[in-house]
C-alpha atoms as a PDB file:
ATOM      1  CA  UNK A   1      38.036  -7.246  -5.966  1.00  0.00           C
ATOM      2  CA  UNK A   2      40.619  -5.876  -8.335  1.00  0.00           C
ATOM      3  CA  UNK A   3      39.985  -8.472 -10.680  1.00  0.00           C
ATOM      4  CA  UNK A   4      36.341  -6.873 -11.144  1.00  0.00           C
ATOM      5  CA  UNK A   5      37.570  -3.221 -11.500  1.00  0.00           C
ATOM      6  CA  UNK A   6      40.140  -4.707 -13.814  1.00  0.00           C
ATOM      7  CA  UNK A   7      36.890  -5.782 -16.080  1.00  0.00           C
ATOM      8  CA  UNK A   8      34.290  -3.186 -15.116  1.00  0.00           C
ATOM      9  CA  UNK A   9      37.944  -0.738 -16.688  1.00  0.00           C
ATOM     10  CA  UNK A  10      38.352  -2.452 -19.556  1.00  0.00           C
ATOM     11  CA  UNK A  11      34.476  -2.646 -20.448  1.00  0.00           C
ATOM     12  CA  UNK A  12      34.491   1.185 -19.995  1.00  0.00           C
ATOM     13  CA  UNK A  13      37.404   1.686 -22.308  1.00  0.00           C
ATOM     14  CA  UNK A  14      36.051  -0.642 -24.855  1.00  0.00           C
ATOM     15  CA  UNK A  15      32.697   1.427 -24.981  1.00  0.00           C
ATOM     16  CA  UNK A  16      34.216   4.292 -24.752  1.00  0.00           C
ATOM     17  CA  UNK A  17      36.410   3.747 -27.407  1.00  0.00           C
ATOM     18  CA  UNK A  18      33.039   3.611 -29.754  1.00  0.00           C
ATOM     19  CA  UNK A  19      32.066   6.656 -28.207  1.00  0.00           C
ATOM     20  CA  UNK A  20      33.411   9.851 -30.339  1.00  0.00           C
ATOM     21  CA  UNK A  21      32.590  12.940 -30.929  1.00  0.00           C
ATOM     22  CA  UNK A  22      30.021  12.862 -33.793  1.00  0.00           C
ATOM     23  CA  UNK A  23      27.225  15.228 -36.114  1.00  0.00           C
ATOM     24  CA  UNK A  24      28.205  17.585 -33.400  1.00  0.00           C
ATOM     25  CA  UNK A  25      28.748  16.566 -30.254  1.00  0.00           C
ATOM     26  CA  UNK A  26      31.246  18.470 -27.938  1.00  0.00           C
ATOM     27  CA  UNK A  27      33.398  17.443 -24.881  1.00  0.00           C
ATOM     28  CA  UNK A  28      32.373  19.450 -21.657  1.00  0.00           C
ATOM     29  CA  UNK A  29      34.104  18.671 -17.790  1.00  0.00           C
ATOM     30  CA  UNK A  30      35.715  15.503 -18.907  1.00  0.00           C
ATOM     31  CA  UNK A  31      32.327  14.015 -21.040  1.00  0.00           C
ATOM     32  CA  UNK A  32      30.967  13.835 -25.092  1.00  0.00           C
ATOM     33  CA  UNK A  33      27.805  15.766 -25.000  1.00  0.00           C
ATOM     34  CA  UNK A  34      25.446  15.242 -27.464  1.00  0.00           C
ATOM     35  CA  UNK A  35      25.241  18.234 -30.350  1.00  0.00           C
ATOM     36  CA  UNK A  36      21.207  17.972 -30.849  1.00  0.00           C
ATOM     37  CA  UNK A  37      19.921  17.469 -27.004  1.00  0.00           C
ATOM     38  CA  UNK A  38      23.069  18.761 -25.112  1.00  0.00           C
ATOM     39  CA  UNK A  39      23.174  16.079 -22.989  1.00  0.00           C
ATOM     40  CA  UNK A  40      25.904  13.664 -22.041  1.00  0.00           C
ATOM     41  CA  UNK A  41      26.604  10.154 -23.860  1.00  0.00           C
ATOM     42  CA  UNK A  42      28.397   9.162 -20.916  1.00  0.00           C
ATOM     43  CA  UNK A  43      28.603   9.199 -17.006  1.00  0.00           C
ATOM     44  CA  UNK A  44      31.147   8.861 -14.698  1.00  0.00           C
ATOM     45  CA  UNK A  45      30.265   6.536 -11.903  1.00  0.00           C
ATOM     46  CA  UNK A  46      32.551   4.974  -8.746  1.00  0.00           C
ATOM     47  CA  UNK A  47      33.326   1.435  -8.407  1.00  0.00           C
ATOM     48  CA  UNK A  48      35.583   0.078  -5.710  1.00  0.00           C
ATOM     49  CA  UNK A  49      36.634   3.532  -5.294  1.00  0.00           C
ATOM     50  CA  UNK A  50      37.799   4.132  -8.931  1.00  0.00           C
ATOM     51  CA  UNK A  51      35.914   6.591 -10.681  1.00  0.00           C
ATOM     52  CA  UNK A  52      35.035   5.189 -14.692  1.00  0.00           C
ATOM     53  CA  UNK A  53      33.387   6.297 -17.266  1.00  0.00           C
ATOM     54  CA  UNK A  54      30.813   4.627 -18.806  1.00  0.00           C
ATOM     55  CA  UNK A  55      28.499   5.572 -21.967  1.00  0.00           C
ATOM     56  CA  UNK A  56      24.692   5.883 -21.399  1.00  0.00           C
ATOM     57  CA  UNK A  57      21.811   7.394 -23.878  1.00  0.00           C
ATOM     58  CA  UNK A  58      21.577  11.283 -24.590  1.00  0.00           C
ATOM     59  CA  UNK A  59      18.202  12.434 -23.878  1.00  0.00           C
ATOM     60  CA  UNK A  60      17.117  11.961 -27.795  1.00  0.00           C
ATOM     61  CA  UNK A  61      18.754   8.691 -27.749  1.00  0.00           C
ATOM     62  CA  UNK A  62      16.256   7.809 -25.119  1.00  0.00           C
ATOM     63  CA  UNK A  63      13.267   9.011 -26.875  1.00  0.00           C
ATOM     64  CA  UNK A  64      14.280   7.453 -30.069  1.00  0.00           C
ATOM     65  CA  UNK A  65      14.834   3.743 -27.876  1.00  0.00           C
ATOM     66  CA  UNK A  66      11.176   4.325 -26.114  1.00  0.00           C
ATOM     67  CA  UNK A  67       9.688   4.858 -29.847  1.00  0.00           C
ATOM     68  CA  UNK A  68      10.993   2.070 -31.081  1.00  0.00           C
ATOM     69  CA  UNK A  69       9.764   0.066 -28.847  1.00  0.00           C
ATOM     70  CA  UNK A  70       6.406   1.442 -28.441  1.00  0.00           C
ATOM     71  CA  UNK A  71       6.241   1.180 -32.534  1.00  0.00           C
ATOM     72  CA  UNK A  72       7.385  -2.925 -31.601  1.00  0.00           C
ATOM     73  CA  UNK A  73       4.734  -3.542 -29.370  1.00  0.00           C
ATOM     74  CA  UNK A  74       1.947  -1.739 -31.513  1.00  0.00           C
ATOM     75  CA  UNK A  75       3.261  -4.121 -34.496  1.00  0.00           C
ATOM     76  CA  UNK A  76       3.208  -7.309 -32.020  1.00  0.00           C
ATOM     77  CA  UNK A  77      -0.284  -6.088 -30.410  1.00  0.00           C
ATOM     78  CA  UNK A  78      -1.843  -5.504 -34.077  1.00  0.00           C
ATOM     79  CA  UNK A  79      -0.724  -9.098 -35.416  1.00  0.00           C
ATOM     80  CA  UNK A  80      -2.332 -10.627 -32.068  1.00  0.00           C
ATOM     81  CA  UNK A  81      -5.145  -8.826 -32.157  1.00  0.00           C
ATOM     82  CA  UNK A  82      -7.673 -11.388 -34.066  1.00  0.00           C
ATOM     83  CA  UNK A  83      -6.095 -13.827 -32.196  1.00  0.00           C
ATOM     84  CA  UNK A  84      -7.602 -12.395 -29.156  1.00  0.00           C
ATOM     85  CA  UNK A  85     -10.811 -11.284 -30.959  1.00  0.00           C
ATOM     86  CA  UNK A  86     -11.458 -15.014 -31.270  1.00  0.00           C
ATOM     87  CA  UNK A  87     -10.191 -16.332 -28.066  1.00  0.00           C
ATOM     88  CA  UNK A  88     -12.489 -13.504 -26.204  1.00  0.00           C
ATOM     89  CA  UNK A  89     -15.343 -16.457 -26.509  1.00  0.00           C
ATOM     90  CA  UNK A  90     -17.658 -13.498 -27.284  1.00  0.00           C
ATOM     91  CA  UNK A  91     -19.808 -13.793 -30.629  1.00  0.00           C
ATOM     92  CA  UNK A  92     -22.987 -11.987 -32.259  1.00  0.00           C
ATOM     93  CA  UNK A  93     -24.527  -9.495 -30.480  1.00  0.00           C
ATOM     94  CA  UNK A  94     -21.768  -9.066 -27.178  1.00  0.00           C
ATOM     95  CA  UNK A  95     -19.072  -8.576 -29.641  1.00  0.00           C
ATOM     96  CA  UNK A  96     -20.750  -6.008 -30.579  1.00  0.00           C
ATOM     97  CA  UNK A  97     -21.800  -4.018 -27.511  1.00  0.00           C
ATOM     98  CA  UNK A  98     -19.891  -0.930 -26.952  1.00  0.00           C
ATOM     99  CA  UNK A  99     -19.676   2.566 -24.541  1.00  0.00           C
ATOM    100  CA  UNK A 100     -20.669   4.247 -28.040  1.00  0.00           C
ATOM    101  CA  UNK A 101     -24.042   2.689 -27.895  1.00  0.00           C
ATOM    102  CA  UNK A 102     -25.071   2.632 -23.767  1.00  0.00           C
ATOM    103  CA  UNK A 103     -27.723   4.852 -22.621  1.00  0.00           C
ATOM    104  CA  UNK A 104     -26.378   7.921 -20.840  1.00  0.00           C
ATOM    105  CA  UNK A 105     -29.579   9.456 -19.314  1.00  0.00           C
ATOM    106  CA  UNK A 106     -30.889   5.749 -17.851  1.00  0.00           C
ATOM    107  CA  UNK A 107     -31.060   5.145 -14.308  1.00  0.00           C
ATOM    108  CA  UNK A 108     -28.113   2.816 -14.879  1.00  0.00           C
ATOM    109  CA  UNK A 109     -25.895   5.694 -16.159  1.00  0.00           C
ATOM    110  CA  UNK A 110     -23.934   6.222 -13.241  1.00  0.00           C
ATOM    111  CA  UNK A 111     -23.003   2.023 -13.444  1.00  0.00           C
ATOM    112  CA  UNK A 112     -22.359   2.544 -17.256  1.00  0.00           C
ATOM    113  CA  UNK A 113     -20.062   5.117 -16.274  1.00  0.00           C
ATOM    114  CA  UNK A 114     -18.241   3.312 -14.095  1.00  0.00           C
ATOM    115  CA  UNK A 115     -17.388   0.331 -16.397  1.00  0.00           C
ATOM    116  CA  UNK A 116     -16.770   2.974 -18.861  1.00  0.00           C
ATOM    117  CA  UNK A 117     -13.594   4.485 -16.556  1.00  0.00           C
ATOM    118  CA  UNK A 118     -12.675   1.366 -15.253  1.00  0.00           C
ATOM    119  CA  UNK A 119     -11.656   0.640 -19.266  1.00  0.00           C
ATOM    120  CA  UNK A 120     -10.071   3.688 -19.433  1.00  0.00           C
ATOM    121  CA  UNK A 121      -8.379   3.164 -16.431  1.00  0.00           C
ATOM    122  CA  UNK A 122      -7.184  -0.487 -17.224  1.00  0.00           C
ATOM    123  CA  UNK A 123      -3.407  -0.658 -17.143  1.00  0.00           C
ATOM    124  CA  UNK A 124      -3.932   0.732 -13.298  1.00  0.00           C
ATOM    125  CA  UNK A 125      -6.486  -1.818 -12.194  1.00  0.00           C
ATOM    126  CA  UNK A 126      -4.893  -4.634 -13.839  1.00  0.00           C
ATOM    127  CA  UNK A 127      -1.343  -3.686 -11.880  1.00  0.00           C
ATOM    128  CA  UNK A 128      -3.711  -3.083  -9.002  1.00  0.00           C
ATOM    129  CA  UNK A 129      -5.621  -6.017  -9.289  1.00  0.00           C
ATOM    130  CA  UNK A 130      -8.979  -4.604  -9.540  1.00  0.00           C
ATOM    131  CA  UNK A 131     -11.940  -6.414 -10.637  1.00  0.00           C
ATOM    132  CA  UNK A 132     -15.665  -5.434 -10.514  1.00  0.00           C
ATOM    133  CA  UNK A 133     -18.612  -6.899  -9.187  1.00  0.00           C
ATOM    134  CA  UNK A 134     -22.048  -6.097 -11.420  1.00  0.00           C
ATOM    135  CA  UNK A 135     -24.848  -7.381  -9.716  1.00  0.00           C
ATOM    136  CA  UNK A 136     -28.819  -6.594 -10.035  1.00  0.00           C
ATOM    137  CA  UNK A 137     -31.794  -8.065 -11.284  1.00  0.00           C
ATOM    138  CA  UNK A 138     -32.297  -9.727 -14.325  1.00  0.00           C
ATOM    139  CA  UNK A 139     -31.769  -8.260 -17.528  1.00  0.00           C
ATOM    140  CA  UNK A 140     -30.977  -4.896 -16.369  1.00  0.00           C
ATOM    141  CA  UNK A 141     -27.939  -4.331 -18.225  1.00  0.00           C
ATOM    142  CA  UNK A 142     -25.005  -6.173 -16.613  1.00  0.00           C
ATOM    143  CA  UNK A 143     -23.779  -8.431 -19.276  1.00  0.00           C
ATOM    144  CA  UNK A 144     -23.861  -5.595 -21.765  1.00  0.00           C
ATOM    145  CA  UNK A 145     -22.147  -3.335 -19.529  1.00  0.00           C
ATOM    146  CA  UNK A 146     -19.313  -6.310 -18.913  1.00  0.00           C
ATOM    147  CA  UNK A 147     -18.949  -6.887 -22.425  1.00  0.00           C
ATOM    148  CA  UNK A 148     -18.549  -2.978 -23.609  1.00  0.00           C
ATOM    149  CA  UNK A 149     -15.652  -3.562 -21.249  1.00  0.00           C
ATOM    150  CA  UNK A 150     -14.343  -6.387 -22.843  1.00  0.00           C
ATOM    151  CA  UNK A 151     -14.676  -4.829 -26.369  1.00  0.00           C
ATOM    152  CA  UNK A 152     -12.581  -1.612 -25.440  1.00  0.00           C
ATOM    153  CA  UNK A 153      -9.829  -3.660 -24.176  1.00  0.00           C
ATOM    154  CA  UNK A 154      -9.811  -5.759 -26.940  1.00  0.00           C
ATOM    155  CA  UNK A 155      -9.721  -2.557 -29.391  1.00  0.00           C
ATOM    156  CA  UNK A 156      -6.565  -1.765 -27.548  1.00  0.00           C
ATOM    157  CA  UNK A 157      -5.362  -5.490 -27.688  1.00  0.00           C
ATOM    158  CA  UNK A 158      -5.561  -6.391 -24.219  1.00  0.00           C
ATOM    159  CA  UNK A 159      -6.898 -10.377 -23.720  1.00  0.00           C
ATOM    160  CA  UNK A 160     -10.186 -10.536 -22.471  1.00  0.00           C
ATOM    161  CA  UNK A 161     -11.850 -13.473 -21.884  1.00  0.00           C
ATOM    162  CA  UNK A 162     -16.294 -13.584 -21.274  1.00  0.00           C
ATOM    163  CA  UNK A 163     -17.303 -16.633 -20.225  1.00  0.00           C
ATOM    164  CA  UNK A 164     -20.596 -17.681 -18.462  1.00  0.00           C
ATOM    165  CA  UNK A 165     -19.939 -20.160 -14.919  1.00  0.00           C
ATOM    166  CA  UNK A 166     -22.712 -22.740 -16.296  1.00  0.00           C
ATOM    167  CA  UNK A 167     -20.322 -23.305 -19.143  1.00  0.00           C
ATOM    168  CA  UNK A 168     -17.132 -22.923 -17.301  1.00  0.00           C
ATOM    169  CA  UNK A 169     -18.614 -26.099 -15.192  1.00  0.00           C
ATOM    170  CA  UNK A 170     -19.319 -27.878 -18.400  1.00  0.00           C
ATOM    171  CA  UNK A 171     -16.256 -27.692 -19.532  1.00  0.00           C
ATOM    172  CA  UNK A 172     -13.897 -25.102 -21.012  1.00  0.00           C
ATOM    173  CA  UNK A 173     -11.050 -26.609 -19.871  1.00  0.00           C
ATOM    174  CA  UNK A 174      -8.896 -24.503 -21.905  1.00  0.00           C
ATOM    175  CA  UNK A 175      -9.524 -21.113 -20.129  1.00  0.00           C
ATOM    176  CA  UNK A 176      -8.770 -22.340 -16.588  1.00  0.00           C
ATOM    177  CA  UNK A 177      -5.470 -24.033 -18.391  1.00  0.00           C
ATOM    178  CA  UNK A 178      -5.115 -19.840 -19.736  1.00  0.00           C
ATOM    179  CA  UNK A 179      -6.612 -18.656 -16.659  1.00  0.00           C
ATOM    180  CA  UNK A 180      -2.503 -16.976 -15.655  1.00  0.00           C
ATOM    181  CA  UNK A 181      -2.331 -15.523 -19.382  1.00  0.00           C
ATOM    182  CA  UNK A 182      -5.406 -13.906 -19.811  1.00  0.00           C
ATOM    183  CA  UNK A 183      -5.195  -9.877 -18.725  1.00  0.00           C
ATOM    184  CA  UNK A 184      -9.191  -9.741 -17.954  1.00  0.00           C
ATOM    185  CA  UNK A 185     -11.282 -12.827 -17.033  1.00  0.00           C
ATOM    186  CA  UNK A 186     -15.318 -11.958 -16.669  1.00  0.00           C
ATOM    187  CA  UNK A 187     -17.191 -14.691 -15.333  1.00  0.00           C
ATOM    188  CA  UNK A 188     -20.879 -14.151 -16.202  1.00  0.00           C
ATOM    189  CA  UNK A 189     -24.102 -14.904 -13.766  1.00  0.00           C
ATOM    190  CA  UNK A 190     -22.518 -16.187 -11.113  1.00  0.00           C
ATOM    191  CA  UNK A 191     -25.250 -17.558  -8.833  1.00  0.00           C
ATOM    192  CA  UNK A 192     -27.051 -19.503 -11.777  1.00  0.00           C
ATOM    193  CA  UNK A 193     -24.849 -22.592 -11.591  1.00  0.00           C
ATOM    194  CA  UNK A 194     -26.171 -26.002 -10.268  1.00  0.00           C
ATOM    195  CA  UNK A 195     -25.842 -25.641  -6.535  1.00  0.00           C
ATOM    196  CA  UNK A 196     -23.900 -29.267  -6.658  1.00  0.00           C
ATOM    197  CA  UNK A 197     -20.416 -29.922  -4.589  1.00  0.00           C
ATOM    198  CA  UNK A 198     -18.785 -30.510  -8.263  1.00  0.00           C
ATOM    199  CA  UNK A 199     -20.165 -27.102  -9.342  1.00  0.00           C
ATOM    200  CA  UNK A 200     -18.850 -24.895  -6.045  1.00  0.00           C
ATOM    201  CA  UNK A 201     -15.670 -26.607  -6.006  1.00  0.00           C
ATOM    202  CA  UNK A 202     -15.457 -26.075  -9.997  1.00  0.00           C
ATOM    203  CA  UNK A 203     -16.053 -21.979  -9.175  1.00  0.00           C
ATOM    204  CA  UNK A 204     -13.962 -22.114  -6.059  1.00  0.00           C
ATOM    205  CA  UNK A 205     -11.167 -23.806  -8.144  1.00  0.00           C
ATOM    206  CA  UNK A 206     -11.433 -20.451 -10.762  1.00  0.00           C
ATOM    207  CA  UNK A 207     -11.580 -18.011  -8.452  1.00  0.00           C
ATOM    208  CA  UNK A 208      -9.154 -18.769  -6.410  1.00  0.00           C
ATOM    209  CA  UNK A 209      -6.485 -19.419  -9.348  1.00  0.00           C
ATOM    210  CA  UNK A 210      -7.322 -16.558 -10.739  1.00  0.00           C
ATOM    211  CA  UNK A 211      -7.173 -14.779  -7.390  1.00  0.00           C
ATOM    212  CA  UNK A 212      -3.387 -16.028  -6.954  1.00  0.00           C
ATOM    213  CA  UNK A 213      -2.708 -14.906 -10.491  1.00  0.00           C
ATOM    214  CA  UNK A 214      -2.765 -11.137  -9.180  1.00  0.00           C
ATOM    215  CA  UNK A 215      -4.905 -10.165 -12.599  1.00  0.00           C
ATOM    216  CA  UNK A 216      -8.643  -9.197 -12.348  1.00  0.00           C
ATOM    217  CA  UNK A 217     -12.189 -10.615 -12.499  1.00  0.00           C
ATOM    218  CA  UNK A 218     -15.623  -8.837 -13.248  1.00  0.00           C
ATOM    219  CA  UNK A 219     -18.282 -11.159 -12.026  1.00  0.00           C
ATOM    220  CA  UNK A 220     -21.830 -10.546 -13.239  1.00  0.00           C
ATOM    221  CA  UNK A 221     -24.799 -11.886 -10.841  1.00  0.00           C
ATOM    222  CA  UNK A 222     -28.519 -11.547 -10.274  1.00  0.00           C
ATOM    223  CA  UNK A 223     -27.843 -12.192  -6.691  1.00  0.00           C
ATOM    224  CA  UNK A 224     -28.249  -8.886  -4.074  1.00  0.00           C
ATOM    225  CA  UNK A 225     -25.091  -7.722  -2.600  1.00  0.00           C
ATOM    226  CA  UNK A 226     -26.047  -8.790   0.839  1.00  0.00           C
ATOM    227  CA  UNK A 227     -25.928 -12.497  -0.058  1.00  0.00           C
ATOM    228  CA  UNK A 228     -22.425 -11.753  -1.330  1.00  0.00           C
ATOM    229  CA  UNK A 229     -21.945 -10.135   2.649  1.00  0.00           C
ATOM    230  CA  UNK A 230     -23.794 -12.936   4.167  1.00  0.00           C
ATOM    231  CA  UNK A 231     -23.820 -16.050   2.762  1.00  0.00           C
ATOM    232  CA  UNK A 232     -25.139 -19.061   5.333  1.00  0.00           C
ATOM    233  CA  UNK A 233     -23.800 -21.374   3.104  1.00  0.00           C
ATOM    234  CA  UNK A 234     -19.844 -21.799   3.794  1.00  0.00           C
ATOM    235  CA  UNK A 235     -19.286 -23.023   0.101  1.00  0.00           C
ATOM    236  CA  UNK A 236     -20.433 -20.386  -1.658  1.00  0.00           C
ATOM    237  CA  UNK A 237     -19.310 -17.982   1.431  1.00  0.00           C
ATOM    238  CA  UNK A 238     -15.470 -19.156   0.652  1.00  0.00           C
ATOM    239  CA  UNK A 239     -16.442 -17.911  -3.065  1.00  0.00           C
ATOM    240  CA  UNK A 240     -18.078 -14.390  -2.414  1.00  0.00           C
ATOM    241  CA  UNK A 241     -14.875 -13.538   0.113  1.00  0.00           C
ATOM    242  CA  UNK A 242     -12.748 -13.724  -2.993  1.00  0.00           C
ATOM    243  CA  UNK A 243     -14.895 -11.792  -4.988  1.00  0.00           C
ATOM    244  CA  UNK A 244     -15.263  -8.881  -2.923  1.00  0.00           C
ATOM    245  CA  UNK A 245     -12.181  -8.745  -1.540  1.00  0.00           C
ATOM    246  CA  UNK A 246     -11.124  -8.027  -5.175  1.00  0.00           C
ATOM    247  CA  UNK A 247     -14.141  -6.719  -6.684  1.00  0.00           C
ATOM    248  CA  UNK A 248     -16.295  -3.437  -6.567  1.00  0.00           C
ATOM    249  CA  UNK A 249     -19.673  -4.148  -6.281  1.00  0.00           C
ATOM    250  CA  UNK A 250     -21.656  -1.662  -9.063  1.00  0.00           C
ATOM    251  CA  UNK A 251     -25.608  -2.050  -8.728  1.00  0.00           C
ATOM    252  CA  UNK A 252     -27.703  -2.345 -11.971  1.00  0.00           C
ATOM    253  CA  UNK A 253     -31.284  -1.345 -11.566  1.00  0.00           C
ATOM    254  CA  UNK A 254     -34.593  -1.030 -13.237  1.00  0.00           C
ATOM    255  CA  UNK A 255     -37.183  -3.317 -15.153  1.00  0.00           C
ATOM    256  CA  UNK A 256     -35.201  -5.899 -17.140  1.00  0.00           C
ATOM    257  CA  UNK A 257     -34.374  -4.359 -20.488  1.00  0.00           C
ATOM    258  CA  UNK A 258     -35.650  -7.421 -22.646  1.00  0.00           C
ATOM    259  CA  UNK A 259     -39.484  -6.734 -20.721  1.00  0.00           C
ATOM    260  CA  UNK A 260     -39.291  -3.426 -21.821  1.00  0.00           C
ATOM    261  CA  UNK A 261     -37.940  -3.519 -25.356  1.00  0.00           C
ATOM    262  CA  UNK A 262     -41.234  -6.184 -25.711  1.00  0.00           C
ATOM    263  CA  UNK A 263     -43.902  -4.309 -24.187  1.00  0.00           C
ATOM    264  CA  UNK A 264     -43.115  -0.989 -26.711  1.00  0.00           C
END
């Protein structure tokens, strides 16, 4: 025990040694204050029942620390970002899609809206583990709305990965080797896979790794939210419990935008 005062004294003394008065700074009850904030550079603190003193930051010491860091991690982000532009396995028009461009007066403008906070709000629902669920017929919207999504994050380097579940069965390999690293996974049309053991087992294998990572998931699906409640069939039941356990369900609705975009 005395052996570890003996070190936590002499660590003190050492700092405090580099610790003088400088550019102003003032001694007040015992401590160097700083001469710009006018707050103390050290602390006094008890150990073993021996009161030390110890050096921490000044208030503007602080600040200047959290800016340098925040001005590190916008460098880092900024070198990674095409890097994560590519690995977002989103090309042509879906890299494209953004909030900027969405209808705001459709009947889907309440859905858009929600995507559109749940981007804003993304450092919270990936600590949260918050993922969405965008179902609704065909063509109304989903895919764009998941994919806006994707896009902000990316423009604020966040990984985001889009990826359809016919092709994660195929293959793609590589994103369920990533599946830990990747800060928003959106599996697209889930419900349109081959309704094969393989398949299920291939989904089940994603969703639950992903599930045990702790980061989100927006699934897309043309499937009505009461077959995600009531599945009869136990392998895909197993599936939807993970997804809306996680997973707000946000209904898209309307005449499928690709019908009505060729009858004008």
């Amino acid at each position: 025990m005395d052996k570890a005062v003996d070190l936590a004294r002499m660590f003190a003394k050492t700092m405090s040694e580099k610790c003088v008065p400088q550019n102003g700074d003032y001694i007040k009850d015992g401590l160097i204050y700083c001469g710009k904030c006018h707050t103390p550079t050290e602390c006094r603190t008890v150990f073993h029942g021996e009161e030390i003193i110890f050096p921490t930051w000044c208030e503007c010491a602080r600040r200047a620390n959290e800016e340098r860091e925040r001005e590190s991690a916008e460098a880092q982000r900024a070198v990674r970002a095409p890097e994560l532009r590519h690995l977002s396995m989103m090309s042509g028009k879906l890299s494209e899609c953004t909030f900027e461009g969405a209808d705001k007066d459709g009947e889907n403008s309440r859905s858009m809206t929600i995507c559109e906070r749940y981007a804003e709000k993304f450092p919270k629902m990936l600590e949260d583990n918050r993922g969405l669920l965008l179902f609704g017929g065909v063509g109304t919207g989903k895919t764009f709305a998941a994919a806006c999504i994707a896009n902000a994050l990316l423009e604020r380097n966040y990984s985001a990965v889009m990826v359809s579940l016919v092709t994660l069965i195929d293959g793609a390999d590589e994103i369920i080797r990533r599946i830990n690293d990747i800060d928003l996974l959106i599996l697209d049309d889930l419900g349109a896979e081959r309704s094969t053991d393989y398949g299920f087992e291939r989904i089940y294998a994603v969703c639950d790794a992903r599930y045990r990572s702790g980061k989100p998931v927006i699934y897309t699906s043309n499937l009505p939210l009461e077959t995600f409640k009531h599945s009869e069939d136990i392998r895909c039941a197993r599936i939807y419990d993970r997804v809306l356990e996680r997973c707000y369900p946000v209904e898209f609705r309307g005449t499928s935008i690709r019908k009505r975009e060729a009858w004008v």
